[in-house]
N, C-alpha and C. Protein backbone atom coordinates (compact mmCIF):
# COMPACT_ATOMS: atom_id res chain seq x y z
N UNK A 1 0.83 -1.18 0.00
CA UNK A 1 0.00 0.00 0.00
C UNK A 1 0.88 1.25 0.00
N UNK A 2 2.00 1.47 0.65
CA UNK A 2 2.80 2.06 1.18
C UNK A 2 3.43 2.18 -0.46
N UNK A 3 4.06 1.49 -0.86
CA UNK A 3 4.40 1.82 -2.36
C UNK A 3 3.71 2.01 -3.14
N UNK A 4 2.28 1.63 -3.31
CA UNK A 4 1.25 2.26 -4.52
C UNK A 4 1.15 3.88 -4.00
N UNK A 5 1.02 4.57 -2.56
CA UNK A 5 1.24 5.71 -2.65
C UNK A 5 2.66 6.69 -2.68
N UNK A 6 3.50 5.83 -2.95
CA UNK A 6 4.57 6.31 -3.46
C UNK A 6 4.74 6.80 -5.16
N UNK A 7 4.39 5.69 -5.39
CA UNK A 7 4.06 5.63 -7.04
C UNK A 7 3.24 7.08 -7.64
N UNK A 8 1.71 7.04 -6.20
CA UNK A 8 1.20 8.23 -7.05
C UNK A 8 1.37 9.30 -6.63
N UNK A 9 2.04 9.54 -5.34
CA UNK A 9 2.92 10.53 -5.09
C UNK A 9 4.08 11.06 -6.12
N UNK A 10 4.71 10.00 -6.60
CA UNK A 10 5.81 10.42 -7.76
C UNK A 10 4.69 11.08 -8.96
N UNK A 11 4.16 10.02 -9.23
CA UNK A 11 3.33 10.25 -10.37
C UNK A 11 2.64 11.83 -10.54
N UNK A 12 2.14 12.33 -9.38
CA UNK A 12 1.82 13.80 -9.03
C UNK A 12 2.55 14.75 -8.94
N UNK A 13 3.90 14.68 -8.73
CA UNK A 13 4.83 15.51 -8.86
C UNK A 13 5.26 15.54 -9.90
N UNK A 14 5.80 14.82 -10.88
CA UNK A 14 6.28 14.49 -12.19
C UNK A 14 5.07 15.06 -13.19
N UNK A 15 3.95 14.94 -13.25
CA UNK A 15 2.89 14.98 -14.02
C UNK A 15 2.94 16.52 -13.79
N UNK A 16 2.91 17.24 -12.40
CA UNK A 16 2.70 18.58 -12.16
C UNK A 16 4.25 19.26 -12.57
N UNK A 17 5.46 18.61 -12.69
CA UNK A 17 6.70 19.52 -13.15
C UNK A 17 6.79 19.58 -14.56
N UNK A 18 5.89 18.14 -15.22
CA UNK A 18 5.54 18.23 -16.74
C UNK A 18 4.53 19.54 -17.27
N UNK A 19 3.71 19.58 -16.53
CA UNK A 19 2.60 20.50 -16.59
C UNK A 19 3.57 22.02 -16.24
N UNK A 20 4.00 22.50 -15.64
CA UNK A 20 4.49 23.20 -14.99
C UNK A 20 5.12 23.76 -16.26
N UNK A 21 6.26 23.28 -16.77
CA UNK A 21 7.46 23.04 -18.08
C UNK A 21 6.49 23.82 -18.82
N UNK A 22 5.41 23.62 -19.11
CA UNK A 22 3.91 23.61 -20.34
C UNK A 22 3.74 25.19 -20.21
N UNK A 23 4.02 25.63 -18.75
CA UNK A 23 3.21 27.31 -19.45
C UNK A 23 4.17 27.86 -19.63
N UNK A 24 2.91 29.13 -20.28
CA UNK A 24 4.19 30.19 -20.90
C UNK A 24 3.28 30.91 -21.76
N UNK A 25 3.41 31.96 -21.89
CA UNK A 25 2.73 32.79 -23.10
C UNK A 25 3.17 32.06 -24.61
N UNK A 26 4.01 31.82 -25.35
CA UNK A 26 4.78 31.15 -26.27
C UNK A 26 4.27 29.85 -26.51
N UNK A 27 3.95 28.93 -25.22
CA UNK A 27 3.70 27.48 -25.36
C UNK A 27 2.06 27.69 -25.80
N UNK A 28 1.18 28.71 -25.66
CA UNK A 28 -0.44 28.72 -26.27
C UNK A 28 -1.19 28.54 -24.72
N UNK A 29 -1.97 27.80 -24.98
CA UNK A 29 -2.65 27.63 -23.32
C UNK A 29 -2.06 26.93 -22.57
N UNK A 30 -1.99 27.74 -20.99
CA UNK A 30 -1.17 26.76 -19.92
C UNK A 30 -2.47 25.63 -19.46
N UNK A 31 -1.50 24.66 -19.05
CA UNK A 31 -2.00 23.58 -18.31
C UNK A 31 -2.81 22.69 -19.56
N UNK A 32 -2.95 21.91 -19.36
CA UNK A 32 -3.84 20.69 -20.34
C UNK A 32 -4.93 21.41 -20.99
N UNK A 33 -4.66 20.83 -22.60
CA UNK A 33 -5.62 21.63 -23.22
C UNK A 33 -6.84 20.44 -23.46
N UNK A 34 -6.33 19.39 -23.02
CA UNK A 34 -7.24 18.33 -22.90
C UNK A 34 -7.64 16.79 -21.91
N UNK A 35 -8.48 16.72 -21.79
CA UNK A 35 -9.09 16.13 -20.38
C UNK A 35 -10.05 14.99 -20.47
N UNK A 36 -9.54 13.90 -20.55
CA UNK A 36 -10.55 12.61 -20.56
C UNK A 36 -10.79 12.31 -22.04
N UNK A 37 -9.91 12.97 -23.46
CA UNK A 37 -10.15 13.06 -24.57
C UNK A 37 -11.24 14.16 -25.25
N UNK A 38 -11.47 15.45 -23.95
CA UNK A 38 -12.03 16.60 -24.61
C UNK A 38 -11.30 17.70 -24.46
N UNK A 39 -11.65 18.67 -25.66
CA UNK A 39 -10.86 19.97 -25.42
C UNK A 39 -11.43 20.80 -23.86
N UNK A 40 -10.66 21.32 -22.95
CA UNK A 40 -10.81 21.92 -22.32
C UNK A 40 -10.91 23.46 -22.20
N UNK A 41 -11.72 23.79 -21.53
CA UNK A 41 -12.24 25.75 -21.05
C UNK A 41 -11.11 26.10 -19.93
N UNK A 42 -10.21 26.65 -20.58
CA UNK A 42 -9.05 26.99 -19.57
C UNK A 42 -9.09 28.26 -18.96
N UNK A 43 -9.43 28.45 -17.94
CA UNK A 43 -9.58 29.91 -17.04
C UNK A 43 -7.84 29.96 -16.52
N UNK A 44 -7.77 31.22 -16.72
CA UNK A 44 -6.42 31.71 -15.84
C UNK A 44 -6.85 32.99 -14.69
N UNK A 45 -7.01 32.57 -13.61
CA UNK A 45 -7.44 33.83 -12.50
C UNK A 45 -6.58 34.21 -11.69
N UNK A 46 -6.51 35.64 -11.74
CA UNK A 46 -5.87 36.53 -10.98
C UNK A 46 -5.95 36.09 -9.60
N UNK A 47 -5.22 36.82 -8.64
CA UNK A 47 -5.00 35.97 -7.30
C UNK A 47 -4.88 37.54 -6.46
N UNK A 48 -6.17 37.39 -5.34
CA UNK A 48 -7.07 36.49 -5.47
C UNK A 48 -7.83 37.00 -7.04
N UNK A 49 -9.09 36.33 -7.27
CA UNK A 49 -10.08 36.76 -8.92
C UNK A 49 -10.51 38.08 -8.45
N UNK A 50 -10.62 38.42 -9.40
CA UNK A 50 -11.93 39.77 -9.46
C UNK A 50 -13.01 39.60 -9.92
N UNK A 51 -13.17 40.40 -10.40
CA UNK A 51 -14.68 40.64 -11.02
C UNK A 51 -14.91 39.78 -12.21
N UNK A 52 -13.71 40.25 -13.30
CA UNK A 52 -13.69 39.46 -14.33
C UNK A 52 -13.77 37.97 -14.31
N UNK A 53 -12.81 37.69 -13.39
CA UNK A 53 -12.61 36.42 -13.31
C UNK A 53 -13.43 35.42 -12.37
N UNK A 54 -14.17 36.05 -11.82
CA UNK A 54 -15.73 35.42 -11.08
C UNK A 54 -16.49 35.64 -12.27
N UNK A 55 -16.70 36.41 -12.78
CA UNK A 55 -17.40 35.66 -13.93
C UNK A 55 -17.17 34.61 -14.59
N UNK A 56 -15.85 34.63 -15.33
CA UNK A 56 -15.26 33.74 -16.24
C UNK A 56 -15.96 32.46 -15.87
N UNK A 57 -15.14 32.29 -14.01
CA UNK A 57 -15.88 30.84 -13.50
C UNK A 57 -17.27 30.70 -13.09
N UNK A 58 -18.19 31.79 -13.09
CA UNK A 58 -19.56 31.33 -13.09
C UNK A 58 -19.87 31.20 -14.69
N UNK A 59 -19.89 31.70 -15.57
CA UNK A 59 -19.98 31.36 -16.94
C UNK A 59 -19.94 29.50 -17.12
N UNK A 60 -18.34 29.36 -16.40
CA UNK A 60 -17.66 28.02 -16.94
C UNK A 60 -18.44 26.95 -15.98
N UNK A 61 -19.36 27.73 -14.76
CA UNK A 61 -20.12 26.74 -13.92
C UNK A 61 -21.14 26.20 -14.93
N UNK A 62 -21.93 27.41 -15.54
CA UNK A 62 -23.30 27.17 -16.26
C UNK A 62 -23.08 26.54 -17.63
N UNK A 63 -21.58 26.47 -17.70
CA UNK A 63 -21.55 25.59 -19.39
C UNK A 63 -21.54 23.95 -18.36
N UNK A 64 -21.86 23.79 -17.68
CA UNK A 64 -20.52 22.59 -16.87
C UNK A 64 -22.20 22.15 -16.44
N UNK A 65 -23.01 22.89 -16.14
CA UNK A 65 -24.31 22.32 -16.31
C UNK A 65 -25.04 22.05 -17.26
N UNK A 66 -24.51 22.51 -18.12
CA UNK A 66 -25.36 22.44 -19.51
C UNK A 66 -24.46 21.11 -20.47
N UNK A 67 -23.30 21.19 -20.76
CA UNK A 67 -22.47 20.98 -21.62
C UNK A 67 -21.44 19.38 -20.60
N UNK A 68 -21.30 19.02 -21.42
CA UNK A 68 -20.06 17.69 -20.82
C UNK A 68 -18.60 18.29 -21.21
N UNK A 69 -18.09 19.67 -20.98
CA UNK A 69 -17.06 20.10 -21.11
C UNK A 69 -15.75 19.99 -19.61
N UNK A 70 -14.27 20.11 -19.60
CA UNK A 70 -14.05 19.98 -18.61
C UNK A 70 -13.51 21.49 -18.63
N UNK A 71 -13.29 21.56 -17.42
CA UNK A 71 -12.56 23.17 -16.81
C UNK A 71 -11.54 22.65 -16.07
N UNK A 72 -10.54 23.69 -16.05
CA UNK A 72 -9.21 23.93 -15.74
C UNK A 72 -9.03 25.60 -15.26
N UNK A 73 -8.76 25.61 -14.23
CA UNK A 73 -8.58 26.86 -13.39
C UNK A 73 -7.60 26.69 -13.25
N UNK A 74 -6.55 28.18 -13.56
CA UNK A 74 -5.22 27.94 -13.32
C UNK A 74 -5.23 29.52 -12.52
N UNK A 75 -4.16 29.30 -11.44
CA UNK A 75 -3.68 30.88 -10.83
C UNK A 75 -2.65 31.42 -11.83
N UNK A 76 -3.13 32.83 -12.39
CA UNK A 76 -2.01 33.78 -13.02
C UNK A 76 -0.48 33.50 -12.48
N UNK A 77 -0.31 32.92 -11.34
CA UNK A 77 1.77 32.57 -10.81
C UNK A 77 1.69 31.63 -11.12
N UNK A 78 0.98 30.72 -11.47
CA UNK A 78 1.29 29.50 -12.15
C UNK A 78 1.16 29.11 -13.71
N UNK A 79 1.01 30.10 -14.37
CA UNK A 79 0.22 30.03 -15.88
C UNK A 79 1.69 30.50 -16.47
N UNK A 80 3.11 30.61 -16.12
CA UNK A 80 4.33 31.41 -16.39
C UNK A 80 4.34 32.71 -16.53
N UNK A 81 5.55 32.89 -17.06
CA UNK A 81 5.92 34.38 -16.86
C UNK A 81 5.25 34.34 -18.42
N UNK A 82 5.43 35.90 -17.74
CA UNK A 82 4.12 36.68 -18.55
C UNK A 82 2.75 36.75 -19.09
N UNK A 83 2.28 35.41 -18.53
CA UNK A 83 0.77 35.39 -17.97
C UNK A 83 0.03 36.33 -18.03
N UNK A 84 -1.29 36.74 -18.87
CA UNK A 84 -2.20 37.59 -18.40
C UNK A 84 -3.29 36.93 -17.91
N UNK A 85 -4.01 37.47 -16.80
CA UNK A 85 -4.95 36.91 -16.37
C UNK A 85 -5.81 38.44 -16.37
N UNK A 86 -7.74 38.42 -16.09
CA UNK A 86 -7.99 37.04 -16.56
C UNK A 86 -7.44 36.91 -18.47
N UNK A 87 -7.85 35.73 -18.27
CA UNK A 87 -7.73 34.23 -19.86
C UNK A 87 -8.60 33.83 -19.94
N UNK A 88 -8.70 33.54 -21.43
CA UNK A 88 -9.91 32.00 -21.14
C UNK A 88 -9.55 31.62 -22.77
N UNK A 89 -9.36 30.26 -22.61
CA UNK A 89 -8.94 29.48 -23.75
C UNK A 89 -10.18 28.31 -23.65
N UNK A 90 -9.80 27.85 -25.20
CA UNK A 90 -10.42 26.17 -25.29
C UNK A 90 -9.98 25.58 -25.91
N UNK A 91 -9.68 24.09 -25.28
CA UNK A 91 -8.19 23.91 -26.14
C UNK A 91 -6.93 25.18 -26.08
N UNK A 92 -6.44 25.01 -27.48
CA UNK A 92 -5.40 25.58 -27.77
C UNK A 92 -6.17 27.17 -27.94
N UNK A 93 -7.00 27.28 -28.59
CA UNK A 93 -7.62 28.97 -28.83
C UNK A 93 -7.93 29.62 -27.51
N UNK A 94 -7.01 30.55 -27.71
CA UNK A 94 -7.19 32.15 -27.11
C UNK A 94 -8.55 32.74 -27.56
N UNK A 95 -9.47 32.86 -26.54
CA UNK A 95 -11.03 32.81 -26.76
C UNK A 95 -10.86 34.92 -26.28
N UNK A 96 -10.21 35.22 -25.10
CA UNK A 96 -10.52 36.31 -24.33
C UNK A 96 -9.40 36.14 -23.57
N UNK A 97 -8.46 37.42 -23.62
CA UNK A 97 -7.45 37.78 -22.42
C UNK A 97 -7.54 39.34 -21.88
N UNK A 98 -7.02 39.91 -21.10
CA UNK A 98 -6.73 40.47 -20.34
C UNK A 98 -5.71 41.82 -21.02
N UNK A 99 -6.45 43.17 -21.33
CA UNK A 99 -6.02 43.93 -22.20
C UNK A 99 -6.28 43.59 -23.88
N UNK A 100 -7.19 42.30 -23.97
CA UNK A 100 -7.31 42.10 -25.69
C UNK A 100 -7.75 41.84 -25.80
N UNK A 101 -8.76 40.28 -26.77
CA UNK A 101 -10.11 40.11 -27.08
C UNK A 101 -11.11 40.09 -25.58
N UNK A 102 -12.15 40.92 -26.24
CA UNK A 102 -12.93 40.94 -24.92
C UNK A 102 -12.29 41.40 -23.21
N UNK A 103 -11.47 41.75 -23.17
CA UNK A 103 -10.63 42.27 -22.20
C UNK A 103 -10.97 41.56 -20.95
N UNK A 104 -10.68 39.95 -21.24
CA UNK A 104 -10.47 38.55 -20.66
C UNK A 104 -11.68 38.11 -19.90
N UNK A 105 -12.68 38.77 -20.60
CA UNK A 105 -14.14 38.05 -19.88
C UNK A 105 -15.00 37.94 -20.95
N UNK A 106 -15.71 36.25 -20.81
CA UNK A 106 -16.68 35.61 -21.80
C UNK A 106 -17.80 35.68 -21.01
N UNK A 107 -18.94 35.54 -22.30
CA UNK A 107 -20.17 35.05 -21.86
C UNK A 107 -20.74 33.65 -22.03
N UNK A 108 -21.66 33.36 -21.37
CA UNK A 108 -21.99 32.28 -21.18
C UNK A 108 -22.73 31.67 -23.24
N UNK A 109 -23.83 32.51 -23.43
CA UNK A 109 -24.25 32.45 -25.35
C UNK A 109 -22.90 32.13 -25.97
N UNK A 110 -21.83 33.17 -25.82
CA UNK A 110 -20.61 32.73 -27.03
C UNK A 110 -19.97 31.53 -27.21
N UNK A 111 -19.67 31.45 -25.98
CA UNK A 111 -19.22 29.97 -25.44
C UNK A 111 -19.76 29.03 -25.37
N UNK A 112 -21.64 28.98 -25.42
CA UNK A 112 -22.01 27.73 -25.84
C UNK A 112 -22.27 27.78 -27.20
N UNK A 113 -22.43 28.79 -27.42
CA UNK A 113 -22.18 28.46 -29.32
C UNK A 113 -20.89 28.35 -29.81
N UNK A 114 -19.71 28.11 -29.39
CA UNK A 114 -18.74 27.30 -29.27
C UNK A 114 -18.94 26.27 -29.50
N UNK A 115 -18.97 25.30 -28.12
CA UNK A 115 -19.56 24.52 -27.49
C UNK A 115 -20.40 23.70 -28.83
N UNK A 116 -21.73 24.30 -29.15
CA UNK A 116 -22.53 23.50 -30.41
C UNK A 116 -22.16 23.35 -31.29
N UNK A 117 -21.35 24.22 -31.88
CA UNK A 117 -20.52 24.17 -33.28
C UNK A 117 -19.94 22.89 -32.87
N UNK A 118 -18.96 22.70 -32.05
CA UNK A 118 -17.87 21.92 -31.91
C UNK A 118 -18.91 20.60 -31.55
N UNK A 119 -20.38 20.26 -31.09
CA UNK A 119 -20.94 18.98 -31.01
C UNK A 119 -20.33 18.52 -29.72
N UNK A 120 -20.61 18.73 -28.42
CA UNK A 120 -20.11 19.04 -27.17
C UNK A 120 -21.17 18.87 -26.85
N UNK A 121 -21.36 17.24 -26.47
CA UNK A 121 -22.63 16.91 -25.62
C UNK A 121 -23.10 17.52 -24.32
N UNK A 122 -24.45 17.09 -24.35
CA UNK A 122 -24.92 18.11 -23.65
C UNK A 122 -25.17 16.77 -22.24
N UNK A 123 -25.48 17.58 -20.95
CA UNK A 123 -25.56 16.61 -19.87
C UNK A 123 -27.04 15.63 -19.85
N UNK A 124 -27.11 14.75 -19.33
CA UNK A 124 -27.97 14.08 -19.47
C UNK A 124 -29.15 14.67 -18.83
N UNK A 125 -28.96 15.43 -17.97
CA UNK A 125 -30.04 16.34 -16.92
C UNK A 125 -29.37 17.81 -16.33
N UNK A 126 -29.95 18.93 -16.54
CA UNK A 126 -29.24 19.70 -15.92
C UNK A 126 -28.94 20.10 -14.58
N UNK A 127 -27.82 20.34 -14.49
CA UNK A 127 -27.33 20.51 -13.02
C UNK A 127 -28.39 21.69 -12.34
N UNK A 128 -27.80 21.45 -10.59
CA UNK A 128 -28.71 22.25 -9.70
C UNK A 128 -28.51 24.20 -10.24
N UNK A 129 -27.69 24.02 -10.73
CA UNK A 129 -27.44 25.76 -11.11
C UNK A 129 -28.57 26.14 -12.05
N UNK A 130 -28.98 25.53 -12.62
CA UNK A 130 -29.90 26.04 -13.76
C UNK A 130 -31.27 25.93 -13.00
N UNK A 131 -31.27 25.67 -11.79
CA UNK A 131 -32.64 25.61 -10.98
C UNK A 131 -32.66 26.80 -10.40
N UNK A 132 -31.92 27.54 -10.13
CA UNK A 132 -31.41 28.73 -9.25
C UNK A 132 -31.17 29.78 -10.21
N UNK A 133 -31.72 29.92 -11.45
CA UNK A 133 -30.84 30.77 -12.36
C UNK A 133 -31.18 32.02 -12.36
N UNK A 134 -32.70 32.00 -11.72
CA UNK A 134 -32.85 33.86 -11.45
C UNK A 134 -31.96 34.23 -10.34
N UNK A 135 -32.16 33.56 -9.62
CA UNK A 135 -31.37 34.28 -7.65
C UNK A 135 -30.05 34.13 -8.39
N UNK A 136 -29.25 33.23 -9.09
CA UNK A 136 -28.26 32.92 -9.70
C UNK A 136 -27.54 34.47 -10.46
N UNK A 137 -28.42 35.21 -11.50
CA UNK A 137 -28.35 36.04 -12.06
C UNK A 137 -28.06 37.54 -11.38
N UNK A 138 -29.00 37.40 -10.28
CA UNK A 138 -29.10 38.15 -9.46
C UNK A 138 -28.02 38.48 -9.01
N UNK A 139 -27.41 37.20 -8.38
CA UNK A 139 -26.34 37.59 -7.64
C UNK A 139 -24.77 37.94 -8.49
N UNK A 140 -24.93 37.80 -9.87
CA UNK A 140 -23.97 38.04 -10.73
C UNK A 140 -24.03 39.65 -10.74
N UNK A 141 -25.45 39.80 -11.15
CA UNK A 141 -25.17 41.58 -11.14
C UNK A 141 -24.77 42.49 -10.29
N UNK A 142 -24.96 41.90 -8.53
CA UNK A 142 -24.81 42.14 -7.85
C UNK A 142 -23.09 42.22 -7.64
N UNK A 143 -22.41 41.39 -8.21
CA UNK A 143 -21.20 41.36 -8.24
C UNK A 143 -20.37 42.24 -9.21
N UNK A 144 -21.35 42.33 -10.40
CA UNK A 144 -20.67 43.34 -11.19
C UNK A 144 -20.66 44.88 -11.16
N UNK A 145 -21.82 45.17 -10.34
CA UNK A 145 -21.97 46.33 -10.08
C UNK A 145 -20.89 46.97 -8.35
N UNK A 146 -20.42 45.55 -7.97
CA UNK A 146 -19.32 46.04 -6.78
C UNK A 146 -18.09 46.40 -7.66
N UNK A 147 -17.91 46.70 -9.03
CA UNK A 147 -16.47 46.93 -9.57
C UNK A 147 -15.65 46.12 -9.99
N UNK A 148 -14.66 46.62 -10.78
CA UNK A 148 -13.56 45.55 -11.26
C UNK A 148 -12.77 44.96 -9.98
């Protein structure tokens, strides 16, 4: 037992100094651009997030109810040097960064018409978020109107 968690102890460190090696502005999107054999919604958030970037990840909640996509949250000190956060990639495409398209915040419509183009099954039932989506909404505006 004692050596199978050695194994995935190594295995976690090695996998994370591989991953690690991976960012970089130059290398395209940090961290795995793919997950279980799908392209991934790669968030890069400022530390702590803001405004922008609480969106980004409520956006990437309501595709995640809707959609069989995976997410990847990465902190801006870990995404390499010269990182802008917020990001948001899929796969390899630069969707929205930080000073440039969209000035690093998506919406939830663009991204699932993404999402359909690309034939990105949808969940078998939707998650508890889409039950909540007025108080849900609510509390988004509420957040956007506290500022960047």
């Amino acid at each position: 037992m004692r050596h199978q968690i050695h194994l995935v102890t190594a295995g976690l460190v090695l996998g994370a100094a591989l991953l690690a090696g991976s960012f970089g502005v130059e290398a395209g999107a940090p961290g795995p651009t793919v997950v279980g054999g799908k392209k991934a919604l790669i968030l890069v958030n400022r530390e702590p997030p803001g405004v922008r970037c609480n969106n980004n990840m409520q956006v990437a909640a309501e595709l995640q109810n809707t959609y069989k996509v995976p997410v990847v949250i990465i902190p801006q000190s870990l995404a390499g040097p010269g990182a802008k956060a917020p990001a948001v990639y899929y796969g390899d495409a630069l969707l929205a960064v930080d000073g440039g398209d969209f000035n690093g915040m998506v919406n939830y419509t663009s991204l699932a018409d993404v999402l359909e183009i690309e034939g990105i099954a949808r969940q078998d039932k939707g998650g508890r978020l889409l039950e909540v989506k007025k108080e849900f909404d609510t509390l988004k505006s509420a957040i956007k109107a506290g500022g960047n």
